[in-house]
N, C-alpha and C. Protein backbone atom coordinates (compact mmCIF):
# COMPACT_ATOMS: atom_id res chain seq x y z
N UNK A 1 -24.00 -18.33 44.90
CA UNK A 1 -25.28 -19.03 44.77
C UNK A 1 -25.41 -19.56 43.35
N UNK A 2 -25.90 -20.69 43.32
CA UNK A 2 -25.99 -21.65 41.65
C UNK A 2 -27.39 -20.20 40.99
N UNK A 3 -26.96 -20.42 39.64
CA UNK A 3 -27.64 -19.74 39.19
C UNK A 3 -28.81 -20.89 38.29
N UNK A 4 -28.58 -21.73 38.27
CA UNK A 4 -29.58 -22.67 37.68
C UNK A 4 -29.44 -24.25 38.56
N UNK A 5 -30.57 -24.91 38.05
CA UNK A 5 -30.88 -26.07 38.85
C UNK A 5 -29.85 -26.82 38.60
N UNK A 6 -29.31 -26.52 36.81
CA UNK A 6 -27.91 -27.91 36.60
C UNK A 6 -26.84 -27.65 37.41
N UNK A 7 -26.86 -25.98 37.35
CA UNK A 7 -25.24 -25.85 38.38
C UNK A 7 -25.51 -26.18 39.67
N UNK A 8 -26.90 -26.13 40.82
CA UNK A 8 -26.87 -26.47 41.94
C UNK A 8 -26.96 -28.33 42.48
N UNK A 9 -27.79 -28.64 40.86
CA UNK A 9 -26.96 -30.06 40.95
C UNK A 9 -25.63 -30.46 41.30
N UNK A 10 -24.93 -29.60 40.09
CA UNK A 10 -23.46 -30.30 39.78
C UNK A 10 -22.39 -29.92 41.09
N UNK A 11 -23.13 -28.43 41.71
CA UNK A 11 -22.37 -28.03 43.10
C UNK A 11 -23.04 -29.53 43.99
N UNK A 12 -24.18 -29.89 44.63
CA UNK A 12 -24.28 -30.48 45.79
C UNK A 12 -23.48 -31.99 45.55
N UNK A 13 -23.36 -32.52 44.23
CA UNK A 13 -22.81 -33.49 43.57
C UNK A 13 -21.35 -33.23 44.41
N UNK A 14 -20.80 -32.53 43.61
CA UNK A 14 -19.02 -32.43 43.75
C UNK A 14 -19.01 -32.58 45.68
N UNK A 15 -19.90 -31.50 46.42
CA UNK A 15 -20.11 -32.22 47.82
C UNK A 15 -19.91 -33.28 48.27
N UNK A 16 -20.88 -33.75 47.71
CA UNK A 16 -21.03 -35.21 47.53
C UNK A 16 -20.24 -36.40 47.88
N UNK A 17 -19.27 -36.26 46.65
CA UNK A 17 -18.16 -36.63 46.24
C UNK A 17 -17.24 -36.49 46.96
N UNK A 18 -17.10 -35.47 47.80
CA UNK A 18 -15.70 -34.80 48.34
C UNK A 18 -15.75 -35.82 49.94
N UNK A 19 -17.50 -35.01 50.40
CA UNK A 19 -17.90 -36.09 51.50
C UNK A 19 -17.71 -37.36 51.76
N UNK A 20 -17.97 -38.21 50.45
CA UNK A 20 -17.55 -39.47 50.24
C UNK A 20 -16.55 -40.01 50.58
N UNK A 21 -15.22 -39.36 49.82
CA UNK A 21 -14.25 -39.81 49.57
C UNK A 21 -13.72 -39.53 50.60
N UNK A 22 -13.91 -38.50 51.50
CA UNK A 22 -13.08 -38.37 52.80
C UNK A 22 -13.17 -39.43 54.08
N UNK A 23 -14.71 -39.80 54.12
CA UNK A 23 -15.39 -40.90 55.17
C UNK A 23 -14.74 -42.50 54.35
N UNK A 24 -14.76 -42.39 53.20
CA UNK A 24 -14.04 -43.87 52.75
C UNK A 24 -12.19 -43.97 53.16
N UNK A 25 -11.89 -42.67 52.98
CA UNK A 25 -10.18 -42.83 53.10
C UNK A 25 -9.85 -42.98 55.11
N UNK A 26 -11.09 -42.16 55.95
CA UNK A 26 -10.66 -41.99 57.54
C UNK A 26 -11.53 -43.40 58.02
N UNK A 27 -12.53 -44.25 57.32
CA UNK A 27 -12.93 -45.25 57.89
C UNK A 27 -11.89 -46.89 56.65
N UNK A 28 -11.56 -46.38 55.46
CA UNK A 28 -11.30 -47.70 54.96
C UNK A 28 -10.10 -47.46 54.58
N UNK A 29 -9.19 -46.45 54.41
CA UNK A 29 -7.73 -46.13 53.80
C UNK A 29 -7.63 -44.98 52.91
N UNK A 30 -6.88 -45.34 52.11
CA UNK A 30 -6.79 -44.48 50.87
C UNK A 30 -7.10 -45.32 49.74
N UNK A 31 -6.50 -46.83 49.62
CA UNK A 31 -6.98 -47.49 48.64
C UNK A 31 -8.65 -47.30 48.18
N UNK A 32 -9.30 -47.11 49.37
CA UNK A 32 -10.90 -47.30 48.75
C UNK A 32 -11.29 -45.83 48.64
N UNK A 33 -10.43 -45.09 49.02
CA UNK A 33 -10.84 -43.41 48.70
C UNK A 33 -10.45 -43.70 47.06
N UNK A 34 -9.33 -43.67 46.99
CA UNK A 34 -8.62 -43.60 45.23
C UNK A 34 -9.06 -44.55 43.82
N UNK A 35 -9.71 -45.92 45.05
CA UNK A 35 -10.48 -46.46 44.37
C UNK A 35 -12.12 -45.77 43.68
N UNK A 36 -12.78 -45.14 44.60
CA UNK A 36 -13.74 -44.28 44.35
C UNK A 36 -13.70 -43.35 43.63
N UNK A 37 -12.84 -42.34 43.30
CA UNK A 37 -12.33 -41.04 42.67
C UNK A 37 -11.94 -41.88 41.15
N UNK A 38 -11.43 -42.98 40.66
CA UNK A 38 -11.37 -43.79 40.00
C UNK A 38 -12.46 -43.81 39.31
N UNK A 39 -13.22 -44.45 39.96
CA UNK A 39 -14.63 -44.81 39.37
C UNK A 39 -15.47 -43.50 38.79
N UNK A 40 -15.51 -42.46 39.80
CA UNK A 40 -16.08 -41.37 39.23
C UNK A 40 -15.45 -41.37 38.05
N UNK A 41 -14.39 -40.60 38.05
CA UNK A 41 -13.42 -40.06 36.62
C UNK A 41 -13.99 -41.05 35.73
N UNK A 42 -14.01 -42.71 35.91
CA UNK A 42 -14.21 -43.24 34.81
C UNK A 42 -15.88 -42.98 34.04
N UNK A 43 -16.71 -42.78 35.28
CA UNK A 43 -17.97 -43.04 34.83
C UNK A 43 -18.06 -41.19 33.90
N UNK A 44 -17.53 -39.94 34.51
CA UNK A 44 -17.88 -39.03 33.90
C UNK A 44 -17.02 -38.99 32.68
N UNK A 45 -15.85 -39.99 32.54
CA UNK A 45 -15.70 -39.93 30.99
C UNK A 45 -16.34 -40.43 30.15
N UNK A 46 -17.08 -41.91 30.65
CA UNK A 46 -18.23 -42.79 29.69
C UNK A 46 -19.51 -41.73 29.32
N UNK A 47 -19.48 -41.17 30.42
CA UNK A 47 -21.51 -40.55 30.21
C UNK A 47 -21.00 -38.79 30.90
N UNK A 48 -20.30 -38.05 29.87
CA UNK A 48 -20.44 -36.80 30.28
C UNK A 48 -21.45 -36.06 31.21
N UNK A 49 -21.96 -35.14 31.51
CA UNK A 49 -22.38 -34.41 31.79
C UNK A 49 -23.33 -33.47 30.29
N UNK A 50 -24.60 -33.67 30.17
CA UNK A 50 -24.86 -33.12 28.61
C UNK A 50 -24.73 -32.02 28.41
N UNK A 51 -24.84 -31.40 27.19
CA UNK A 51 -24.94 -29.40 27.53
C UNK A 51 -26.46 -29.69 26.93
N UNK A 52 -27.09 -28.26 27.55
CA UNK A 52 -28.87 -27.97 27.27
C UNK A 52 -29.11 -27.95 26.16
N UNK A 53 -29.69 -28.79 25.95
CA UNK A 53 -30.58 -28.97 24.44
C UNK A 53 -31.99 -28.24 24.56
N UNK A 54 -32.82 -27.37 25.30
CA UNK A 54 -33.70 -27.16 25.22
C UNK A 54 -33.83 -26.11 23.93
N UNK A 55 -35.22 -25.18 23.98
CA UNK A 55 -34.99 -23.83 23.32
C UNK A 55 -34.04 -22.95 23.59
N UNK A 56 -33.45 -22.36 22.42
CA UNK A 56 -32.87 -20.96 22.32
C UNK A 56 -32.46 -20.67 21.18
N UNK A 57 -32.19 -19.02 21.38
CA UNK A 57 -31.73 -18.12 19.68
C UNK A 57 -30.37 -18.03 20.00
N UNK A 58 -29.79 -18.65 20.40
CA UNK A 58 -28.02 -18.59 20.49
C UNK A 58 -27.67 -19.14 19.35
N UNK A 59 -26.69 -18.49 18.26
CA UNK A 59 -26.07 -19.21 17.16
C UNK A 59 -24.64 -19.50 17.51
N UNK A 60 -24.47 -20.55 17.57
CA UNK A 60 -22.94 -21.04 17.56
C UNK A 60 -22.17 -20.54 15.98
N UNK A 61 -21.14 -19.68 16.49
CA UNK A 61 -20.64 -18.47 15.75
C UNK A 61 -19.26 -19.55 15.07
N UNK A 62 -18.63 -19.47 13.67
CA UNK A 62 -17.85 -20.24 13.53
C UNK A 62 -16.85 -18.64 13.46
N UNK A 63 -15.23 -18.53 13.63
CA UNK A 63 -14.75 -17.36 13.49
C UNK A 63 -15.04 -16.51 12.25
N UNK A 64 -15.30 -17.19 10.69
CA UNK A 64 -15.49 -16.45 9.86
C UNK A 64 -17.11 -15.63 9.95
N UNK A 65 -17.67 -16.70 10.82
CA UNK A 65 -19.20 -15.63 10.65
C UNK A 65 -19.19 -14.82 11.94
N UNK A 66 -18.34 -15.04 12.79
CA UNK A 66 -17.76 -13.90 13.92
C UNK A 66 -17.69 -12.52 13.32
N UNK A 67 -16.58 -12.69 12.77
CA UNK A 67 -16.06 -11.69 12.19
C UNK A 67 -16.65 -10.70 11.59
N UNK A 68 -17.59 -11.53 10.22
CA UNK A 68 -18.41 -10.71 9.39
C UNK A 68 -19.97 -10.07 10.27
N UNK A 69 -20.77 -11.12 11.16
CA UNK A 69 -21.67 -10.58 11.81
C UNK A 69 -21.54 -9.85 12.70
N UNK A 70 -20.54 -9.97 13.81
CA UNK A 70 -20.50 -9.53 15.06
C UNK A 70 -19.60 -8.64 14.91
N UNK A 71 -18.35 -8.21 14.43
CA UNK A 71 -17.46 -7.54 14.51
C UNK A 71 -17.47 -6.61 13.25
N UNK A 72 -18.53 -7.13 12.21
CA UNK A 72 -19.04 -6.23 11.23
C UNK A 72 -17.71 -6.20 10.22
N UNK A 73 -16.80 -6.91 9.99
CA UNK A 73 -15.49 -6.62 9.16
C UNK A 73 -16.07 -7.42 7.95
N UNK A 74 -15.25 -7.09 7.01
CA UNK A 74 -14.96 -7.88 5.42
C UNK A 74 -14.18 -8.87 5.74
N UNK A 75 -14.25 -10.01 4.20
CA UNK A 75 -13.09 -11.04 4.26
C UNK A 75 -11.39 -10.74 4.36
N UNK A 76 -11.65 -9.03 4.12
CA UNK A 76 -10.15 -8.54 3.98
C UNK A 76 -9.64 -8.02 5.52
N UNK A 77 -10.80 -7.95 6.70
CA UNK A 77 -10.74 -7.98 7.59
C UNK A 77 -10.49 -6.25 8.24
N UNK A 78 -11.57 -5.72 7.05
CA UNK A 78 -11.63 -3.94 7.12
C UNK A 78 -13.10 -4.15 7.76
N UNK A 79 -13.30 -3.45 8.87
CA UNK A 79 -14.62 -2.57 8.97
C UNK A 79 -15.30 -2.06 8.07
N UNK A 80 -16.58 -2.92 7.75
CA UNK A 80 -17.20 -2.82 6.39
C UNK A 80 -18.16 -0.87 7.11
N UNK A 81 -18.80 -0.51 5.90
CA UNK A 81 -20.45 0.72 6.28
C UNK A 81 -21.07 0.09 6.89
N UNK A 82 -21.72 0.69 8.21
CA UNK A 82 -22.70 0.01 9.27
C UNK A 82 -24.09 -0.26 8.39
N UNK A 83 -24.70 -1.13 8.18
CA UNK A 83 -25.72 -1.89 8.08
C UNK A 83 -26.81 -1.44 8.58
N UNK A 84 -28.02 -0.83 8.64
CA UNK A 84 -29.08 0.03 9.30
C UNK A 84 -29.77 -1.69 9.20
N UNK A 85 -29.78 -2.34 8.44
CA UNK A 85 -30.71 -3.50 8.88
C UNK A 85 -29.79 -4.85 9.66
N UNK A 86 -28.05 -4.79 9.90
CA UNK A 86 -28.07 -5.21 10.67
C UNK A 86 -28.06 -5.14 12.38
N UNK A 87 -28.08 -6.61 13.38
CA UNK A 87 -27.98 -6.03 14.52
C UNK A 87 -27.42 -5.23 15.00
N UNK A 88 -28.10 -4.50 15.59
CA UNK A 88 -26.98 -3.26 16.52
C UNK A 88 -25.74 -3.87 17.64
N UNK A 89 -26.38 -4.87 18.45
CA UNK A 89 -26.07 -5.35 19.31
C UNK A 89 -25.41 -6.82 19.32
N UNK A 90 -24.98 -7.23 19.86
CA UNK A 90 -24.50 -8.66 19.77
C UNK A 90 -23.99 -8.92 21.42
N UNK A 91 -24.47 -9.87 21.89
CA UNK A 91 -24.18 -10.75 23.22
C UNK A 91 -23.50 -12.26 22.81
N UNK A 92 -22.23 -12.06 22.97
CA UNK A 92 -21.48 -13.43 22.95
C UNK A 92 -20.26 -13.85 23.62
N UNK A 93 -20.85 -15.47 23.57
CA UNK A 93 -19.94 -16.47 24.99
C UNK A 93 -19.00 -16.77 24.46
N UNK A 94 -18.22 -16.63 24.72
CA UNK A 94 -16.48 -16.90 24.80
C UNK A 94 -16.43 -18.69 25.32
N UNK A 95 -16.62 -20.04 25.33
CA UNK A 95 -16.89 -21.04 25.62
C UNK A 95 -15.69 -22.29 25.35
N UNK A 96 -15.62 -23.19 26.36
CA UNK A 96 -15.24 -24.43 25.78
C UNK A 96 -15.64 -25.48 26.21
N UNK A 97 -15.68 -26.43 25.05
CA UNK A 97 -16.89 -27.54 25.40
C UNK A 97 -16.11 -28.46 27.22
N UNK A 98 -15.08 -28.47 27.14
CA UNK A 98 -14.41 -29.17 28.43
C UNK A 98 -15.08 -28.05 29.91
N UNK A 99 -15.28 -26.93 29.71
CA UNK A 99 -15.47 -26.24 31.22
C UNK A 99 -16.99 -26.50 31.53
N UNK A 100 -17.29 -27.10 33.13
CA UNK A 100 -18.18 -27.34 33.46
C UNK A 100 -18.97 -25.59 33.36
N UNK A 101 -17.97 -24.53 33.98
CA UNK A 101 -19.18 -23.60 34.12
C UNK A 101 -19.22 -22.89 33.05
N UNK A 102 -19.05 -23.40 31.90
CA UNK A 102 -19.29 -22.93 30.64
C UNK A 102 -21.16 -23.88 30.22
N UNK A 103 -20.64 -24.98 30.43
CA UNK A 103 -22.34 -25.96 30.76
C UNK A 103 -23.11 -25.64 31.25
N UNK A 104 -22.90 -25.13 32.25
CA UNK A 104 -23.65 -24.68 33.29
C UNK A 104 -24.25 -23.80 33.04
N UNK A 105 -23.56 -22.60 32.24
CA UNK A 105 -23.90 -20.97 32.15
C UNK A 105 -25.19 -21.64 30.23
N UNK A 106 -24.72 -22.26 29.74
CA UNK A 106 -25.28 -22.34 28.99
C UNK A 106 -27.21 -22.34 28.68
N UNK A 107 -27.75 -22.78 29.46
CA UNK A 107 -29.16 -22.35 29.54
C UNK A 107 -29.33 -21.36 30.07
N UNK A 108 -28.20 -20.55 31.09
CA UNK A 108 -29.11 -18.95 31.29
C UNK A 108 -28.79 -18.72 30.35
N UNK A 109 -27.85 -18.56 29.29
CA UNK A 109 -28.00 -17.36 27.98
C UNK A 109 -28.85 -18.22 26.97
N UNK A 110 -29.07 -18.98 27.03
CA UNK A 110 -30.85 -19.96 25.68
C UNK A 110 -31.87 -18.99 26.52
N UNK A 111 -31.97 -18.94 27.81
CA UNK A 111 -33.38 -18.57 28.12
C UNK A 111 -33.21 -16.72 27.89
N UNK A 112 -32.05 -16.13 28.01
CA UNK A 112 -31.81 -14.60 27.83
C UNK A 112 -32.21 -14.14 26.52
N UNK A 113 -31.84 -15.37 25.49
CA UNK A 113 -31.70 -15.41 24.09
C UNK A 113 -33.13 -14.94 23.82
N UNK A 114 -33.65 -16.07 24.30
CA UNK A 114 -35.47 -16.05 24.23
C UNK A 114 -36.04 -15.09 24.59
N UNK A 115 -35.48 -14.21 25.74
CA UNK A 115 -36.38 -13.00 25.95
C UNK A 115 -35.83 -12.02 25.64
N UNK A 116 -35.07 -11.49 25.32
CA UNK A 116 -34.38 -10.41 25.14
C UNK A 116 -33.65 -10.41 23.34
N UNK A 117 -33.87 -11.45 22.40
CA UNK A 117 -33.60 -11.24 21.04
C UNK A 117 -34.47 -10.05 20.38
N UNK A 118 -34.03 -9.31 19.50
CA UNK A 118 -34.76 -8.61 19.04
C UNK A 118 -34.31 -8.55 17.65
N UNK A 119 -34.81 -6.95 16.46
CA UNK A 119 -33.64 -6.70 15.43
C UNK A 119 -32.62 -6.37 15.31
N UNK A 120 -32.19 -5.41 16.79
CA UNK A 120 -31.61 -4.96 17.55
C UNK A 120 -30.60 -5.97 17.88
N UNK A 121 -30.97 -6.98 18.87
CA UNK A 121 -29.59 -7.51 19.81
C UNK A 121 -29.66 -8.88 19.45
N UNK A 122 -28.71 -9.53 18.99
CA UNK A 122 -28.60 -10.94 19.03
C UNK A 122 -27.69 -11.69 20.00
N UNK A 123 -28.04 -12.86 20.56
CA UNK A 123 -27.13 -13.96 21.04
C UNK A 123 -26.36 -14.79 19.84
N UNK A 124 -24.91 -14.78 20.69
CA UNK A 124 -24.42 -16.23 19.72
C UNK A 124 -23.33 -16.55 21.05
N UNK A 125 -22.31 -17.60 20.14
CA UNK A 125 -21.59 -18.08 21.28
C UNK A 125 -19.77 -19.01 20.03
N UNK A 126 -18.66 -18.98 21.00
CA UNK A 126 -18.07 -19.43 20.14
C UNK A 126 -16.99 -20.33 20.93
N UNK A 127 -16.72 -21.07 20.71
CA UNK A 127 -15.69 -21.97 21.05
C UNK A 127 -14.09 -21.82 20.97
N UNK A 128 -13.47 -21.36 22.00
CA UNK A 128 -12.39 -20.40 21.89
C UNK A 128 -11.40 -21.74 21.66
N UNK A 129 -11.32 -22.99 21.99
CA UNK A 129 -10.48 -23.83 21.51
C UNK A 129 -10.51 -24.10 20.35
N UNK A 130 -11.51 -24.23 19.50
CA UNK A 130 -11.83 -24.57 17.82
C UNK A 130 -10.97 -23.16 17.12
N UNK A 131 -11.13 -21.90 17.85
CA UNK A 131 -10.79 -20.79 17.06
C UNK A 131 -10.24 -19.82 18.54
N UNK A 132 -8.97 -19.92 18.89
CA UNK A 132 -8.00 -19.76 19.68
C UNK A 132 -7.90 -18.26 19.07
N UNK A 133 -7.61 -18.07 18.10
CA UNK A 133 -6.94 -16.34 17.92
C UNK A 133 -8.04 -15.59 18.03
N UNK A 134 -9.49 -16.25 18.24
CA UNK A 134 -10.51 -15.00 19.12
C UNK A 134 -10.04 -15.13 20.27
N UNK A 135 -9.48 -15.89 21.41
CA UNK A 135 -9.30 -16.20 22.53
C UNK A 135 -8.18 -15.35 22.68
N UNK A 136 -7.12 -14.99 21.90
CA UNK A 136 -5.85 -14.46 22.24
C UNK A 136 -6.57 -13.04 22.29
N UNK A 137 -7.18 -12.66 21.08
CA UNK A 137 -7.52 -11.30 20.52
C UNK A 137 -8.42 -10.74 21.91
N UNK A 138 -9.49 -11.26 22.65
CA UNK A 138 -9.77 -10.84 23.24
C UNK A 138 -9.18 -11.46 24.87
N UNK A 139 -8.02 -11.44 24.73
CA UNK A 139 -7.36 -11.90 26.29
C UNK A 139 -8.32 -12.82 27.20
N UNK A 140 -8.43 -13.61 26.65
CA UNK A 140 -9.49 -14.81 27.01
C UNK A 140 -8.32 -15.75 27.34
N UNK A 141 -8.21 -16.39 28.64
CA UNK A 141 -7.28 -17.19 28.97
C UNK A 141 -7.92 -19.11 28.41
N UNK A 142 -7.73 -19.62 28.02
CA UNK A 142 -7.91 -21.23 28.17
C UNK A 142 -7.82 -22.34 28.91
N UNK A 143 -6.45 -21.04 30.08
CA UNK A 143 -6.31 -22.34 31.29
C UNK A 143 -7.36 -22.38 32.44
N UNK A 144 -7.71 -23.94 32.69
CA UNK A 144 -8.57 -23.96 33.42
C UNK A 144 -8.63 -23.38 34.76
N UNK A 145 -7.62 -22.93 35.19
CA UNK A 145 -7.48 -22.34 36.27
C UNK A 145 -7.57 -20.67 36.66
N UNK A 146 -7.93 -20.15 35.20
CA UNK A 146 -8.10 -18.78 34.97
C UNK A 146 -8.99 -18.44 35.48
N UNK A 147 -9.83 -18.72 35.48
CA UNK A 147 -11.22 -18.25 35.80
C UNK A 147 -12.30 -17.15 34.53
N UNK A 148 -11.18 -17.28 33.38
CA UNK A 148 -12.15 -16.69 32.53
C UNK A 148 -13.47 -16.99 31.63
N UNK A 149 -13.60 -18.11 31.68
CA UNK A 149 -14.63 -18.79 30.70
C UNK A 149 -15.69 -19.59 31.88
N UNK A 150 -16.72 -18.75 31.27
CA UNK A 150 -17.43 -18.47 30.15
C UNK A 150 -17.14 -16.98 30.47
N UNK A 151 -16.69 -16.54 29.08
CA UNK A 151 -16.53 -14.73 29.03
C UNK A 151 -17.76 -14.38 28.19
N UNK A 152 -18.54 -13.33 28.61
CA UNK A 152 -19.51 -12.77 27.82
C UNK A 152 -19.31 -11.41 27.36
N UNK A 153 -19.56 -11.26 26.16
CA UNK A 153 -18.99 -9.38 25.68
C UNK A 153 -20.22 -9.22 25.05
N UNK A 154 -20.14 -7.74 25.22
CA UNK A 154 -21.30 -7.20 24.66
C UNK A 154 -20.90 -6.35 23.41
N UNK A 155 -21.29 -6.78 22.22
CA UNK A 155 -20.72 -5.36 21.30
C UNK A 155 -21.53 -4.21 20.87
N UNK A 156 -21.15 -3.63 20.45
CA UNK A 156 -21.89 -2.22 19.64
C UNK A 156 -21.32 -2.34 18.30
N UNK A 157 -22.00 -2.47 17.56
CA UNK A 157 -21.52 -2.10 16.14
C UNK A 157 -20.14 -3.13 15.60
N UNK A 158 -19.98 -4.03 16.00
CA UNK A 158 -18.49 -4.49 16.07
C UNK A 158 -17.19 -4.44 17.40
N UNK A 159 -18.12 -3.11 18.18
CA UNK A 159 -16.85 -3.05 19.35
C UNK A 159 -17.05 -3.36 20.56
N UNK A 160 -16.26 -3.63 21.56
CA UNK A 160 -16.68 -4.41 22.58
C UNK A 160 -16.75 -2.77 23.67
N UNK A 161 -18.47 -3.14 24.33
CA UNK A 161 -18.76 -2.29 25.09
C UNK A 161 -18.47 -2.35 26.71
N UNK A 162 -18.70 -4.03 27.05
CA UNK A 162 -18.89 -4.33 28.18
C UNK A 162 -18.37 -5.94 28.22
N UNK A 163 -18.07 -6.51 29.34
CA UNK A 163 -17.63 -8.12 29.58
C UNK A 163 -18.11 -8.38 30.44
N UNK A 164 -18.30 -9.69 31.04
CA UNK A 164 -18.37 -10.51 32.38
C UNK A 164 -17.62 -11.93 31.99
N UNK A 165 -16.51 -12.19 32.86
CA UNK A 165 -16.21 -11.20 34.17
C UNK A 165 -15.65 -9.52 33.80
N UNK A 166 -15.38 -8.62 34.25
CA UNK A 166 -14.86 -7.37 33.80
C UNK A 166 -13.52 -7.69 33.86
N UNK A 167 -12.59 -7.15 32.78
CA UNK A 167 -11.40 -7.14 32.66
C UNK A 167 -10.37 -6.22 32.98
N UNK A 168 -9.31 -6.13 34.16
CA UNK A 168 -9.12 -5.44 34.83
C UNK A 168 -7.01 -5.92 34.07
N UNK A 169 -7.06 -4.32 33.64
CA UNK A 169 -5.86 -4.45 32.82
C UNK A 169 -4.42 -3.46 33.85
N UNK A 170 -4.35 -3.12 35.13
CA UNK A 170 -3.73 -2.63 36.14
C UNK A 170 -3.06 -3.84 36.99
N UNK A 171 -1.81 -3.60 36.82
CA UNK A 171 -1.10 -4.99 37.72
C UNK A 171 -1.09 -5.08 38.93
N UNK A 172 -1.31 -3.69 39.60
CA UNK A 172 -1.62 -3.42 40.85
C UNK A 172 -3.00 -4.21 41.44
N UNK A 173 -3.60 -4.61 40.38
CA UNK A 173 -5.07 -5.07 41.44
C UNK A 173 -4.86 -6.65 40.56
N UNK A 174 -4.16 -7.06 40.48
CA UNK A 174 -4.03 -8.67 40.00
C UNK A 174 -5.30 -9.37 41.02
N UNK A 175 -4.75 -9.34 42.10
CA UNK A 175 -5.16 -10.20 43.19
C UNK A 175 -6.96 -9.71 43.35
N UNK A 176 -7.01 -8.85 43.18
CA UNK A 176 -8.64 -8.08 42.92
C UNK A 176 -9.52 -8.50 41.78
N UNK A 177 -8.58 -8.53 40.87
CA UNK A 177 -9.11 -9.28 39.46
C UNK A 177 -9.35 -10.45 39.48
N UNK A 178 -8.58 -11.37 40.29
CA UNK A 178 -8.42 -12.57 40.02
C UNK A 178 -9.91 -12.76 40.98
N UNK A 179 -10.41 -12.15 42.43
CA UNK A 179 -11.41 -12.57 42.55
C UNK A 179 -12.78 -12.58 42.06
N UNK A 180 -12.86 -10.84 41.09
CA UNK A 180 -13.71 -10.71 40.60
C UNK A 180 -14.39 -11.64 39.38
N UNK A 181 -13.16 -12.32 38.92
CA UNK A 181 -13.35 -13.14 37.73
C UNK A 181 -13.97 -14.58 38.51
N UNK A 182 -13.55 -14.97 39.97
CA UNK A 182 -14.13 -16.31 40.11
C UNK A 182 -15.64 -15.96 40.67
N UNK A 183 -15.54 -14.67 41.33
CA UNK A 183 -16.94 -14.69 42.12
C UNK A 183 -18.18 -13.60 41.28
N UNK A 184 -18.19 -13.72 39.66
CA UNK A 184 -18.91 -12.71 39.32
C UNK A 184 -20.02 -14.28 38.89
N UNK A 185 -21.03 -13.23 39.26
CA UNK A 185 -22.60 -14.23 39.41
C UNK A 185 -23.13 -14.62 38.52
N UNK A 186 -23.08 -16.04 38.00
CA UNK A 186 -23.30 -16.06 36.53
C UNK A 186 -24.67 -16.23 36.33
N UNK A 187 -25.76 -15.43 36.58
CA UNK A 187 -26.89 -15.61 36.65
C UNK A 187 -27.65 -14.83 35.52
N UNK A 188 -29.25 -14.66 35.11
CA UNK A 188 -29.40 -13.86 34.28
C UNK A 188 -29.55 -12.45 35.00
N UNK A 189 -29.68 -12.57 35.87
CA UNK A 189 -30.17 -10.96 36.56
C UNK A 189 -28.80 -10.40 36.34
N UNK A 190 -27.86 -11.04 36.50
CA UNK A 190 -26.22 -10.38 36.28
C UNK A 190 -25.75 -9.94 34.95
N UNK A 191 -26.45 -10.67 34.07
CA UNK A 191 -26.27 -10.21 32.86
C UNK A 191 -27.48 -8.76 32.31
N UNK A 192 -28.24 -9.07 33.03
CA UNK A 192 -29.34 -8.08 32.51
C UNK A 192 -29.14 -6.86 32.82
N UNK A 193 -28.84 -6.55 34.22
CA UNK A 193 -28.21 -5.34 34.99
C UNK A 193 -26.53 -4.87 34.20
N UNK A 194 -25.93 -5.89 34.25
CA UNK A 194 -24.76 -5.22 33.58
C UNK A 194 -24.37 -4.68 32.17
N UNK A 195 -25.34 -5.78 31.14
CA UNK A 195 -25.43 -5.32 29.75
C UNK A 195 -26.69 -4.10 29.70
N UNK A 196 -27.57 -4.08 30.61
CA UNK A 196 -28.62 -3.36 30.56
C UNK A 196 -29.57 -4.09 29.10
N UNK A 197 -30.06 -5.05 29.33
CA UNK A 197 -30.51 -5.45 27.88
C UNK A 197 -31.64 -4.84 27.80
N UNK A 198 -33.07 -4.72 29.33
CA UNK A 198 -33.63 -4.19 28.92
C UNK A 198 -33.96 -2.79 28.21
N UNK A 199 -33.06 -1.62 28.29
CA UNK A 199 -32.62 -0.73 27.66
C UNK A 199 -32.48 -0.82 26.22
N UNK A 200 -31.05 -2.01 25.96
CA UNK A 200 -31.10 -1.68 24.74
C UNK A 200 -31.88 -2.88 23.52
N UNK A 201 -32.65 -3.89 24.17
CA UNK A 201 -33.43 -4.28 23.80
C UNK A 201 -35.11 -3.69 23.18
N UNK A 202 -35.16 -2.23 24.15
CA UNK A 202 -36.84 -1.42 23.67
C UNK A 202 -37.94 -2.27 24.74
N UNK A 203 -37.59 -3.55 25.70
CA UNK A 203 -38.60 -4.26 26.79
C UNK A 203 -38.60 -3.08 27.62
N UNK A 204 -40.29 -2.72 27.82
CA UNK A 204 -40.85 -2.00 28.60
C UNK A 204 -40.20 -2.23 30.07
């Protein structure tokens, strides 16, 4: 089920599309199917698809302020003394600007940001193609066919507590993993229940 109005757009769209192109290729050929699929591709390269500009406390994380905020290390890349005034918590997207359901997922975590920021827990988010050796470091795949992105981790103190999708490191359940990663619900209720934010946020 779409978890927001852009993704149930962009699902009845691709429908759409698919519908289209099949009734143009069994009533007019293939030329006017391939001709059509053409035109799309061209028009979504002219006029993307936007990402949400509305409100949110999501900071787009560059790797050096990764490192030092979220993972709590020095420039020498030691685990600095925990910080009593910094966040405890940190919620961040693993992202790349090319994946639609990275777009997609992007206003549920602005609106999570908004309710659930505290002194406690912050949102941010980082671009695993701009800065690839977070992507390796945390076995974050890039190919589009992975099904890993948008990855969300939750840290404690610098360490990673929790993910979505969950990362399943047994070769025996490949084929188990691989579904859990396409069919985990990218909604906010999925994030709320699994990070437990209201918990470690202090929301009544």
């Amino acid at each position: 089920m779409a978890s927001t109005a852009e993704e149930l757009s962009s699902v009845m769209i691709l429908y759409a599309k698919v519908l289209t192109t099949w009734s143009l290729y069994s009533h007019f050929g293939l030329w006017w199917a391939a001709l059509y699929l053409c035109g799309w591709f061209l028009l979504s390269s002219v006029v993307p698809q936007p990402w949400y500009r509305g409100p949110s406390r999501v900071a787009e994380l560059t790797e050096s302020a990764f490192r030092s905020k979220v993972q709590q290390k020095s420039s020498q890349n030691k685990i600095v003394e925990i910080d009593p005034a910094e966040p405890k918590y940190w919620v961040v997207m693993l992202y790349a600007n090319w994946s639609i359901t990275c777009l997609n997922f992007e206003a549920v975590l602005a609106h999570l940001s908004l309710d659930y920021t505290t002194d406690q827990v912050k949102f941010g988010k980082i671009d695993v193609d701009v800065f690839s050796d977070v992507a390796q470091e945390f076995a974050v795949s890039r190919d589009p066919a992975s099904f890993d992105l948008p990855t969300l981790i939750l840290f404690q103190h610098g360490l990673e507590i929790h993910r979505l999708p969950e990362l399943s490191l047994q070769q025996d359940q490949q084929a188990k993993d691989t579904i859990t990663r396409l069919g985990w619900s990218k909604s906010s209720s999925t994030v709320i229940r699994a990070f437990q934010l209201d918990k470690i946020s202090g929301k009544p």
